[in-house]
N, C-alpha and C. Protein backbone atom coordinates (compact mmCIF):
# COMPACT_ATOMS: atom_id res chain seq x y z
N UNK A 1 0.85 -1.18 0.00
CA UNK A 1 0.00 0.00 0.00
C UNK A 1 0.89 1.23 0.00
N UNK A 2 0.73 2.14 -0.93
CA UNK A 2 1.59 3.49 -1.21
C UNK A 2 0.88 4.04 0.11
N UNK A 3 1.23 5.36 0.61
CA UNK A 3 0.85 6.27 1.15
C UNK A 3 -0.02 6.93 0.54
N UNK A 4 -0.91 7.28 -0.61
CA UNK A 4 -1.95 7.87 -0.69
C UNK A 4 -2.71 6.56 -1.22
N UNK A 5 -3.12 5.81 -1.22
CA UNK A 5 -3.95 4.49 -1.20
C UNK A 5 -4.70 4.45 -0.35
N UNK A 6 -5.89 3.51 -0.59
CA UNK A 6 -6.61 2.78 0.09
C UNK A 6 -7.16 1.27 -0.41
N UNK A 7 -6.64 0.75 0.63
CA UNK A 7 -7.25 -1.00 0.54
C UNK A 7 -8.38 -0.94 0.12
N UNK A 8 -9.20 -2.06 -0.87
CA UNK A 8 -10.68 -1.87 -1.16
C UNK A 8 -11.49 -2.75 -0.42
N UNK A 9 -12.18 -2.90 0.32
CA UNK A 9 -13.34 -3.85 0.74
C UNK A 9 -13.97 -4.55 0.23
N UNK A 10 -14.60 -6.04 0.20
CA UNK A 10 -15.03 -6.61 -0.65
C UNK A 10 -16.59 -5.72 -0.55
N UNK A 11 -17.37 -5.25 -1.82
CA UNK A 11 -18.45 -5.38 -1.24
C UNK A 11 -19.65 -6.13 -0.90
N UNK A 12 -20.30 -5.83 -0.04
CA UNK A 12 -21.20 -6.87 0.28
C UNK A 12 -20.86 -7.51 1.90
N UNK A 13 -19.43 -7.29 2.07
CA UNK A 13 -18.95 -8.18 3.07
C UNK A 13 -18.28 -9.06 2.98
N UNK A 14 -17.51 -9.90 3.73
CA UNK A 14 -16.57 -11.02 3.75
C UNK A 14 -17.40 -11.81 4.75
N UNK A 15 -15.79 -13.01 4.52
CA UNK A 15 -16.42 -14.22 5.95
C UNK A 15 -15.47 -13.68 7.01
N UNK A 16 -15.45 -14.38 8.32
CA UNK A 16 -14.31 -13.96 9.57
C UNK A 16 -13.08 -14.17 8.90
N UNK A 17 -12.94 -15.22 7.67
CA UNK A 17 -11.91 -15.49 7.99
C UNK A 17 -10.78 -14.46 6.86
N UNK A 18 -11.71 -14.08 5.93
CA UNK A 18 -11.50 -13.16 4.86
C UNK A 18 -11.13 -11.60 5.48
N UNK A 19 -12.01 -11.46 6.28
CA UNK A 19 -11.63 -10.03 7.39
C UNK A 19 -10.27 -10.42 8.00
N UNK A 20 -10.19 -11.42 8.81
CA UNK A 20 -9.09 -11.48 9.46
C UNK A 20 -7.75 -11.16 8.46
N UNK A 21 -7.64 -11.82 7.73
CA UNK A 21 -6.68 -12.25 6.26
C UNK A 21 -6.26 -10.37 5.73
N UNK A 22 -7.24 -9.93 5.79
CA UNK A 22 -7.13 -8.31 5.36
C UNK A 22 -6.56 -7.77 6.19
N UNK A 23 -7.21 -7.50 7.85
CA UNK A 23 -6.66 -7.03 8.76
C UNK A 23 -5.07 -7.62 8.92
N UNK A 24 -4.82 -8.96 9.45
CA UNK A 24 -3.72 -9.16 9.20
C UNK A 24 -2.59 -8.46 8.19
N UNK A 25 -2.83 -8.39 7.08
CA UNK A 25 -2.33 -7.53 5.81
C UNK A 25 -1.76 -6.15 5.71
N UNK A 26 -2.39 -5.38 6.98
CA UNK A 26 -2.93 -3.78 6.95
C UNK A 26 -1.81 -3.67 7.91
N UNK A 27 -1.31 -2.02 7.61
CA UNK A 27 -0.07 -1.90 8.18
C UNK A 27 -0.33 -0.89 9.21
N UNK A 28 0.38 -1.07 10.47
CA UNK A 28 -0.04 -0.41 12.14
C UNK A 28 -0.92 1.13 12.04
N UNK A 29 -1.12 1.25 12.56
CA UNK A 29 -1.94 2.61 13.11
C UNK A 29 -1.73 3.22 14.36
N UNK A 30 -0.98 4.13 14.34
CA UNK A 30 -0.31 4.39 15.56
C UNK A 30 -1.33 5.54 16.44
N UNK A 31 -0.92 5.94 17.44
CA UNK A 31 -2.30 6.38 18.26
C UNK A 31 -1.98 8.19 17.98
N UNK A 32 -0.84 8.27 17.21
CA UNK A 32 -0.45 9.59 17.43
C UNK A 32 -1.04 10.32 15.71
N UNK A 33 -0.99 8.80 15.20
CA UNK A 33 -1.33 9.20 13.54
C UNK A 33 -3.60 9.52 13.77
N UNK A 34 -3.92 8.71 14.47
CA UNK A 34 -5.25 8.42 14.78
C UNK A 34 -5.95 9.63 15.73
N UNK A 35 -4.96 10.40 16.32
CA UNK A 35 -5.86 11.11 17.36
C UNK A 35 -6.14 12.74 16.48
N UNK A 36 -6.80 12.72 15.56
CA UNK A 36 -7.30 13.32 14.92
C UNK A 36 -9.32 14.11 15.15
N UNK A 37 -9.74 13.60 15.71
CA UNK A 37 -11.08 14.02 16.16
C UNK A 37 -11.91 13.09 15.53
N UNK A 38 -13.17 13.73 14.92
CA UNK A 38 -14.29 12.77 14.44
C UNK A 38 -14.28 11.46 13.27
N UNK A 39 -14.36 10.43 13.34
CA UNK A 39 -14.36 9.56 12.34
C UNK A 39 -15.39 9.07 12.18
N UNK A 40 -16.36 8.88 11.01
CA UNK A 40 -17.53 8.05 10.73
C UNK A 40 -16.99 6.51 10.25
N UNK A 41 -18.06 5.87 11.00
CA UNK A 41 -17.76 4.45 11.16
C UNK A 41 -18.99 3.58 10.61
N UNK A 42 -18.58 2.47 9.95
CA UNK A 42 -19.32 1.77 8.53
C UNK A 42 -19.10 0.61 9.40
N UNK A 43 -20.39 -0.60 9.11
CA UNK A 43 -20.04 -1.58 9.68
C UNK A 43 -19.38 -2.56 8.06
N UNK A 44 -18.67 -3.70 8.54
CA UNK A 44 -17.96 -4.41 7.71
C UNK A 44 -18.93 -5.86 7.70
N UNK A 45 -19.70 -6.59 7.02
CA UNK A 45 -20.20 -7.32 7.60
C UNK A 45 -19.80 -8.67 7.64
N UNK A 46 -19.44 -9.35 8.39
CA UNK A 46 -18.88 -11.22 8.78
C UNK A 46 -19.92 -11.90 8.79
N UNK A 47 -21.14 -11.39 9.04
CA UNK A 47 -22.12 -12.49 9.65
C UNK A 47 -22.03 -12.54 10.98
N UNK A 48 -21.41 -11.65 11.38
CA UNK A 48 -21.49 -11.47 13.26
C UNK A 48 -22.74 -11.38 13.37
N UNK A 49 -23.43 -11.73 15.15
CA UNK A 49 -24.86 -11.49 15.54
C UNK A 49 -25.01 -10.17 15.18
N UNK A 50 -23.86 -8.93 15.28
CA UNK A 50 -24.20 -8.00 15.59
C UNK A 50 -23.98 -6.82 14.24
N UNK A 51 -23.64 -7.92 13.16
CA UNK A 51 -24.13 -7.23 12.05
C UNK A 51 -25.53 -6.69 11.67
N UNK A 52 -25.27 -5.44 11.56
CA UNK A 52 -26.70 -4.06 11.08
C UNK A 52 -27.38 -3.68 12.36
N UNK A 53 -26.52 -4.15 13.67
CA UNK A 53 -26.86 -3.43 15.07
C UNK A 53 -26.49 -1.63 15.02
N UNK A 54 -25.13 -1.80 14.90
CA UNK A 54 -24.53 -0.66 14.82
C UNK A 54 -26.02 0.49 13.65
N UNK A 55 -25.58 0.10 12.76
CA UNK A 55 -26.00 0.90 11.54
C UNK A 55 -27.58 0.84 12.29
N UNK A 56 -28.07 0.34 12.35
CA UNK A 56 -29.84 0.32 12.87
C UNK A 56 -30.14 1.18 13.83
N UNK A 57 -29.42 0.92 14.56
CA UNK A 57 -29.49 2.31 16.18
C UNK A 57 -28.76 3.06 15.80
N UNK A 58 -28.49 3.78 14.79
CA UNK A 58 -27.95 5.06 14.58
C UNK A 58 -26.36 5.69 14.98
N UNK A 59 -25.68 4.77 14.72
CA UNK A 59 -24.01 4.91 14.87
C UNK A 59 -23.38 5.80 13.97
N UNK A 60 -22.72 6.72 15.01
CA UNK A 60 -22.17 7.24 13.53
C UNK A 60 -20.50 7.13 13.64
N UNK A 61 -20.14 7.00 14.79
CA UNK A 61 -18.64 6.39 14.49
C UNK A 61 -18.11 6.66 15.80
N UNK A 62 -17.31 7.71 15.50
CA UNK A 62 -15.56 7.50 17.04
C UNK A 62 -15.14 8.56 17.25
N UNK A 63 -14.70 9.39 18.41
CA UNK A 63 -14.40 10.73 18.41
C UNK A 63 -13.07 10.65 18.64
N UNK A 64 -11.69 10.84 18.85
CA UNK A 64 -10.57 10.79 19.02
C UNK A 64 -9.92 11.87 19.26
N UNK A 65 -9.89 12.86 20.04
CA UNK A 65 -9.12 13.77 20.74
C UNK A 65 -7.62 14.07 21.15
N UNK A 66 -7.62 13.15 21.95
CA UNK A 66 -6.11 12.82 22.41
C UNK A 66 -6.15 11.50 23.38
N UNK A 67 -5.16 10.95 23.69
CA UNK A 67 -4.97 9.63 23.77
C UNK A 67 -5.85 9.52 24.79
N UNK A 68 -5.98 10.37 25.58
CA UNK A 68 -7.17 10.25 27.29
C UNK A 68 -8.42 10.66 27.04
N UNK A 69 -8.70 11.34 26.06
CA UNK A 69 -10.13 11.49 25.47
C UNK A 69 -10.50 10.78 24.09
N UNK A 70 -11.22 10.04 24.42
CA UNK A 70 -12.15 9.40 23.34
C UNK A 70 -13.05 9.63 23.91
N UNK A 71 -14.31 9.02 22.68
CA UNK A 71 -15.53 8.87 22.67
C UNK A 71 -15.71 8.09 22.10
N UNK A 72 -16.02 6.57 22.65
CA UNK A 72 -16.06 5.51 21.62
C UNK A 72 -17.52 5.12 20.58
N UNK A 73 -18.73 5.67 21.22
CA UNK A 73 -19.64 5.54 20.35
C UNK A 73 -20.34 6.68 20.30
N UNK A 74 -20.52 7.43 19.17
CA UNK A 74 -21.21 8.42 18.57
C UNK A 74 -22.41 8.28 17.65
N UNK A 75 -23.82 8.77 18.36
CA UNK A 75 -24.85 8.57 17.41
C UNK A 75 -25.33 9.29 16.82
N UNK A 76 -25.71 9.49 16.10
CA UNK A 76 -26.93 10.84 14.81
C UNK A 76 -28.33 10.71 15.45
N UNK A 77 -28.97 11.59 15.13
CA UNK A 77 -30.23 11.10 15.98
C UNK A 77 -31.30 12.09 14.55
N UNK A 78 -32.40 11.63 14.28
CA UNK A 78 -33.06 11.94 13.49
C UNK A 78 -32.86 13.19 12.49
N UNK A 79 -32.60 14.20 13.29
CA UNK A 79 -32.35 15.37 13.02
C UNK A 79 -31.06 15.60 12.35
N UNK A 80 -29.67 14.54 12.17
CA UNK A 80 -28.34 14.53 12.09
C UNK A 80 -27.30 15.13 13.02
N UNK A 81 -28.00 15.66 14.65
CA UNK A 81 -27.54 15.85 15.86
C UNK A 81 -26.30 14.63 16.14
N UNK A 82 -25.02 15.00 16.13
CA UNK A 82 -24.47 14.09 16.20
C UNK A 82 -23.84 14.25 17.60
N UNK A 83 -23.81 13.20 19.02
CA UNK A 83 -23.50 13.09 19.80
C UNK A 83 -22.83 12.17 20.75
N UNK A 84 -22.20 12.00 21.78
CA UNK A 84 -21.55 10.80 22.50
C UNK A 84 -22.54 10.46 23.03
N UNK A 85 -22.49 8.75 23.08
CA UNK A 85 -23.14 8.23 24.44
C UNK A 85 -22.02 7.20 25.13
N UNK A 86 -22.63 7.19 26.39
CA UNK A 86 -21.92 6.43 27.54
C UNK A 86 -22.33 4.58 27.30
N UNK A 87 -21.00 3.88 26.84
CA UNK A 87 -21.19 2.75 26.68
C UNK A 87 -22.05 2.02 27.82
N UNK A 88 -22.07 2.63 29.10
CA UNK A 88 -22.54 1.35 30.50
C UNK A 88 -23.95 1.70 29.79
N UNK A 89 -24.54 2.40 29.11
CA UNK A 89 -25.66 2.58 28.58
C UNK A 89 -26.05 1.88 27.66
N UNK A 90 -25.03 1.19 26.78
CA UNK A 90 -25.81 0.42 25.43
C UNK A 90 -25.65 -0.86 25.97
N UNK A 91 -26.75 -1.87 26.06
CA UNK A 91 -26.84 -3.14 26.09
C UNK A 91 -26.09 -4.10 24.97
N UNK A 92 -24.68 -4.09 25.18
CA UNK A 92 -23.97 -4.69 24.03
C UNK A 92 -24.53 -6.17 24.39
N UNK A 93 -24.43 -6.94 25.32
CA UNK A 93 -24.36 -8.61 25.91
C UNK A 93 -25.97 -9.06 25.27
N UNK A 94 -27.04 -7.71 24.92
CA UNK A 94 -28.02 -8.21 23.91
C UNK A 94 -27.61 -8.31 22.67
N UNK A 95 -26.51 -7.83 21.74
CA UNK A 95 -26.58 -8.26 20.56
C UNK A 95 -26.90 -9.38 20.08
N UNK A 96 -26.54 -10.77 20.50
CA UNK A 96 -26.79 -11.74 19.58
C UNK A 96 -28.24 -12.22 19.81
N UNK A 97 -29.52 -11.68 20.70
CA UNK A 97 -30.41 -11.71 20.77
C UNK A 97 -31.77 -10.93 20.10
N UNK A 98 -31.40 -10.23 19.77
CA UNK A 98 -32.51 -9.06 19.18
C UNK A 98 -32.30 -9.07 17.67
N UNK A 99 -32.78 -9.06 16.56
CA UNK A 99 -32.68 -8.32 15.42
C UNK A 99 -32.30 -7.06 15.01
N UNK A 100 -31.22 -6.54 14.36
CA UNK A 100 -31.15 -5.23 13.82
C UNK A 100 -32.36 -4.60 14.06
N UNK A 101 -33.66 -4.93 12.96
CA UNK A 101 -34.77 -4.68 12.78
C UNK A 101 -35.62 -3.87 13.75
N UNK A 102 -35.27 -4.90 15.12
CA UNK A 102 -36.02 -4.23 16.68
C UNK A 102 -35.66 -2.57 16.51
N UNK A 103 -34.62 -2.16 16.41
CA UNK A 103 -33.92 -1.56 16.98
C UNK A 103 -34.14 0.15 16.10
N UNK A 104 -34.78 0.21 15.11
CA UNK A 104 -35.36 0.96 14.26
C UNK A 104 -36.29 2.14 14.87
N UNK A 105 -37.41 1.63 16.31
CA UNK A 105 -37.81 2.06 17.02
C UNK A 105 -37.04 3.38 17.30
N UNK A 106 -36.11 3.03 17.83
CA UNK A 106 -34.90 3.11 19.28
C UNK A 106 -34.70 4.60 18.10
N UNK A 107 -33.81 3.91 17.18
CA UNK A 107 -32.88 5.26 16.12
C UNK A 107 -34.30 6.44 15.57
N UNK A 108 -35.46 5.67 15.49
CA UNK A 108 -36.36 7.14 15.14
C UNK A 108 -36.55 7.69 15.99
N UNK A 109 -36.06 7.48 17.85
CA UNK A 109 -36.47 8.32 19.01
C UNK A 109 -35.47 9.09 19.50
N UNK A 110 -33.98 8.94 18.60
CA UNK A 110 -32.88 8.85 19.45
C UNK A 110 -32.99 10.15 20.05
N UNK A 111 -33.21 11.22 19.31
CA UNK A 111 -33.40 12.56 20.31
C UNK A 111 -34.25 12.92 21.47
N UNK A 112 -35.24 11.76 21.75
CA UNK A 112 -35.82 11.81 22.88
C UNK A 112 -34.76 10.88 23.88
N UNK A 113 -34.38 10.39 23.28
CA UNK A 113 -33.44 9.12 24.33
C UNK A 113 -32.49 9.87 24.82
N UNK A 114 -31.76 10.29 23.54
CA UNK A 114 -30.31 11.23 23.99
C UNK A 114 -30.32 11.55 25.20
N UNK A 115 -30.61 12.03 25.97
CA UNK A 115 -30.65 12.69 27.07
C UNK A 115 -30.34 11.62 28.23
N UNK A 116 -30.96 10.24 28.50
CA UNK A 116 -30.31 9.05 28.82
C UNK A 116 -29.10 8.83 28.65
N UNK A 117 -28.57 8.64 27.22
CA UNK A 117 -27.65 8.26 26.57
C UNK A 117 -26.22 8.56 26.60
N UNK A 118 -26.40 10.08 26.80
CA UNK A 118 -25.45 11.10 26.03
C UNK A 118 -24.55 11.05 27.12
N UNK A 119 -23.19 11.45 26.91
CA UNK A 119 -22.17 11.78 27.74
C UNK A 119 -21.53 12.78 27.27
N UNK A 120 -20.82 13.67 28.13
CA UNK A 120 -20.05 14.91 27.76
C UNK A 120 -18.66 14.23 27.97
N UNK A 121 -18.36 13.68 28.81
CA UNK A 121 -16.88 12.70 29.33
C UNK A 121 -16.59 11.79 28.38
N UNK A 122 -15.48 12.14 28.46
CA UNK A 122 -14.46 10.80 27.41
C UNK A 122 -14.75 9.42 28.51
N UNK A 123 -14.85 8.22 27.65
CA UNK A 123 -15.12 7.04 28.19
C UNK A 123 -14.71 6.33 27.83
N UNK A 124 -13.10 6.06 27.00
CA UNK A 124 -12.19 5.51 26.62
C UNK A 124 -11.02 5.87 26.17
N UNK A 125 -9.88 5.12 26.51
CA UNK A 125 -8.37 6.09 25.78
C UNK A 125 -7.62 5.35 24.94
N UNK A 126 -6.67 5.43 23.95
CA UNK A 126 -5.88 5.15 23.21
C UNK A 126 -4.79 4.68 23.61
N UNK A 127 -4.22 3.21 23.50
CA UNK A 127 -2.44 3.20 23.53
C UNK A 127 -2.58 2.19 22.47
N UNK A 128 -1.11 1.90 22.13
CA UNK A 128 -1.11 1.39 21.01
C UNK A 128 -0.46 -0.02 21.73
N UNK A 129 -0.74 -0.96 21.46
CA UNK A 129 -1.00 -2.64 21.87
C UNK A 129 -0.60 -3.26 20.76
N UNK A 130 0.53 -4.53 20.77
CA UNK A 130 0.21 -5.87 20.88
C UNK A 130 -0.63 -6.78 20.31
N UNK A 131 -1.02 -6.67 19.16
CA UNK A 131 -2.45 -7.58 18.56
C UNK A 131 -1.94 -8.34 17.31
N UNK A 132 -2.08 -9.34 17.36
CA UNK A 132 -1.94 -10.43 16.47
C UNK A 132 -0.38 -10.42 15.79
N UNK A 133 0.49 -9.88 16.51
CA UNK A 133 1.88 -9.79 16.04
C UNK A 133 2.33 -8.36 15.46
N UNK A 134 1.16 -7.34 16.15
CA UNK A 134 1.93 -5.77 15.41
C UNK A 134 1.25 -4.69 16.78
N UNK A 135 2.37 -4.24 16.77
CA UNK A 135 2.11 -2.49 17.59
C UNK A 135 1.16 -2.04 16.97
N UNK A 136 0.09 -1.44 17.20
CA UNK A 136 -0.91 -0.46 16.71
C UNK A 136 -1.89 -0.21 17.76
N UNK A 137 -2.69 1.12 17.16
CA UNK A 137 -3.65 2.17 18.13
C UNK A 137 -4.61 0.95 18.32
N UNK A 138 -5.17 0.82 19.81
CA UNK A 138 -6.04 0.18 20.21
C UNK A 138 -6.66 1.62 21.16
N UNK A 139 -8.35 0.72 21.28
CA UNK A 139 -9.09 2.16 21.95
C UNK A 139 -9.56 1.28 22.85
N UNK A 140 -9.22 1.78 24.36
CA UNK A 140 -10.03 0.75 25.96
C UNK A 140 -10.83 1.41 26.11
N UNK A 141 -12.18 0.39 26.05
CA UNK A 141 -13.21 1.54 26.89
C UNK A 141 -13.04 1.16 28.47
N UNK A 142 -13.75 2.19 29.13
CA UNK A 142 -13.48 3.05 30.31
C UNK A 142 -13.75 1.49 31.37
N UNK A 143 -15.42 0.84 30.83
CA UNK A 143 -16.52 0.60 32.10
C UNK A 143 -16.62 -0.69 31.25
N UNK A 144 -16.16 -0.89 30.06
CA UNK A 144 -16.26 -2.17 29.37
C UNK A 144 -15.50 -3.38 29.21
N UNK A 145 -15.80 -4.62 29.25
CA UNK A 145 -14.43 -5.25 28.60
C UNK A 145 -14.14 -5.40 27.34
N UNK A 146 -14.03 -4.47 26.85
CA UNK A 146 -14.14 -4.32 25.01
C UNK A 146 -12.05 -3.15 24.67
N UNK A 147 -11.76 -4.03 23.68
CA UNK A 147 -10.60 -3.15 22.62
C UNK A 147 -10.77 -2.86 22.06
N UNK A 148 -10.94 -2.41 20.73
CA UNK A 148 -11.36 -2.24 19.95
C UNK A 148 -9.50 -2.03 19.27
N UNK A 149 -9.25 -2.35 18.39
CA UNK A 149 -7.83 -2.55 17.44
C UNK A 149 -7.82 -2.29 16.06
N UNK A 150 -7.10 -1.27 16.05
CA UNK A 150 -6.86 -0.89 14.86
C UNK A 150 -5.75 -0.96 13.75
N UNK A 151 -5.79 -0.99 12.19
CA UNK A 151 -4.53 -1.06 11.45
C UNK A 151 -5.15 0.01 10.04
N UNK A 152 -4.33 0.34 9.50
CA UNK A 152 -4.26 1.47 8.57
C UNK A 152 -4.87 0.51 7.14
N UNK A 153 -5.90 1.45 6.83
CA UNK A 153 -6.86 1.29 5.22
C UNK A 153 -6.13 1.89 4.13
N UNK A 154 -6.12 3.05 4.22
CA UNK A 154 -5.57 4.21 3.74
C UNK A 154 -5.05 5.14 4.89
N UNK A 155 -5.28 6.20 3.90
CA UNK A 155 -4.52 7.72 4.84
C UNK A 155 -5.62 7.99 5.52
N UNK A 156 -6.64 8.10 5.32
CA UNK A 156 -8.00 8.47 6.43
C UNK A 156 -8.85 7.34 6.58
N UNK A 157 -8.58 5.97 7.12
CA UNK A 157 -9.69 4.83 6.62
C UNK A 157 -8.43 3.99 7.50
N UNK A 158 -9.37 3.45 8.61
CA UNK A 158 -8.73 2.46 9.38
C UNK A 158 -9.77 1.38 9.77
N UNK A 159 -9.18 0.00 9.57
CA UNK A 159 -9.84 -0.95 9.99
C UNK A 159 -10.08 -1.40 11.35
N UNK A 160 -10.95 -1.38 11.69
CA UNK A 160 -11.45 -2.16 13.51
C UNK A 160 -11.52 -3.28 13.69
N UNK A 161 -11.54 -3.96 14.57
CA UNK A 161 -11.72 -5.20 15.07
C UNK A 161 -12.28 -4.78 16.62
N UNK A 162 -13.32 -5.35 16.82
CA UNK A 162 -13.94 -5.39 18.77
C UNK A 162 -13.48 -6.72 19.32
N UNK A 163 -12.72 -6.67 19.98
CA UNK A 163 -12.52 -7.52 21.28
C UNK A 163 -13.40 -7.05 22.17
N UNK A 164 -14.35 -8.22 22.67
CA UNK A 164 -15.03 -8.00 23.70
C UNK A 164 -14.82 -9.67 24.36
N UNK A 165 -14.78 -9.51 25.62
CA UNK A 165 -14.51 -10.77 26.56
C UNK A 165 -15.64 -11.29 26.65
N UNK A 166 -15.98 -12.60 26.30
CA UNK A 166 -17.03 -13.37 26.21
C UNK A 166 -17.78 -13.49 24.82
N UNK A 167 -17.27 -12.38 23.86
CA UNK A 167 -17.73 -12.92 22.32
C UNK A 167 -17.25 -13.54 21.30
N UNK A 168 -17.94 -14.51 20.65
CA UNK A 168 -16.62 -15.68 19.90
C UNK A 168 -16.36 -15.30 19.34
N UNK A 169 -16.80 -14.38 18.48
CA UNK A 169 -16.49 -14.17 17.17
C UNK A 169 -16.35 -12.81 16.90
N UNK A 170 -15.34 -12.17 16.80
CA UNK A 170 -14.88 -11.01 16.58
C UNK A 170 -15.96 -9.93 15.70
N UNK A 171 -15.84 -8.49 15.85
CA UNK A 171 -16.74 -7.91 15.24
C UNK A 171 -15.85 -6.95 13.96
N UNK A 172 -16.21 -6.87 12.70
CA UNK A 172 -15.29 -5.82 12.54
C UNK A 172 -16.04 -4.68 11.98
N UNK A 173 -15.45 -3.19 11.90
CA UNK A 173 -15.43 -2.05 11.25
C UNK A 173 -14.74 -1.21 10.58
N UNK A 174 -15.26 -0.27 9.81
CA UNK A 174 -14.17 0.82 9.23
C UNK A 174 -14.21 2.21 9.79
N UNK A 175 -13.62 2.89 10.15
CA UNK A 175 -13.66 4.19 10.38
C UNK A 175 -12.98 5.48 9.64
N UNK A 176 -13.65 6.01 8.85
CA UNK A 176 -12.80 7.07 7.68
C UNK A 176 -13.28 8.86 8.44
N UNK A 177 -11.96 9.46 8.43
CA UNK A 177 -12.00 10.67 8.62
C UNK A 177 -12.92 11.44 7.21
């Protein structure tokens, strides 16, 4: 990959093992290249439970400040109000139970919810970790057992992976400035 490139995605989605194979491929992402501010975030789809969760409840990506301020999930809310919410707030341990579909409700109310939801506080930070044989920007949330790990797409386009403790099967995403 040159420096003004970007890797292409299959579209449609891959399998785990086709994601992995890519990610593996993709070269580090360091936390100093990443702490840039807002990134909108696309889900990648594997066939995880929790494929078209994200996108259904109204995700819109990742805030990145500086290594002690993040914001790991940012939603749009009807209006295109784009805001943080506090992860101890989203019922992640329901994903593989509910349908995307349910969740449609939820994203046409989000501006009545917001107010539940929302956080002004960073609720995760940046160091760069150790993952599958390479240094790169990983994001801890605060209250979660979730990583989230990153490696370079392009120049504005980085690939995710969620580590969360207790899920088999890895989740992945993209996040482009």
């Amino acid at each position: 990959m040159t420096e003004n490139t970007e890797i292409v995605l299959p579209d449609g989605g891959c399998t785990t093992a086709q994601a992995w194979e890519i990610f593996d491929s993709l070269p580090a992402a360091r936390v100093d290249e990443v702490t840039t501010g807002r990134w909108r975030g696309e889900e990648l789809p594997t066939g995880h439970p929790m494929d078209g969760m994200l996108t259904e409840s109204g995700w819109y990506g990742k805030q990145f400040d500086a290594p002690e301020e993040v914001h790991p999930l940012l939603f749009t809310d009807e209006r295109g109000t784009v805001f943080a919410v506090d992860p101890r707030r989203v019922p992640l341990a329901l994903a593989d139970k509910i349908k995307p579909e349910w969740l449609r409700p939820m994203r046409n109310n989000l501006r009545t919810l917001a107010p539940a939801l929302r956080t002004r506080k960073p609720t995760a930070r940046l160091r760069d970790i150790e993952y599958r044989g390479v240094v790169s920007a990983a994001m801890v949330y605060d209250h979660k057992p979730i990583i989230d790990h990153f490696r370079r797409l392009g120049p504005d386009a980085l690939l995710g992976v969620m580590d969360m403790r207790g899920m088999a099967e890895p989740y992945f995403f993209v996040l482009r400035r």
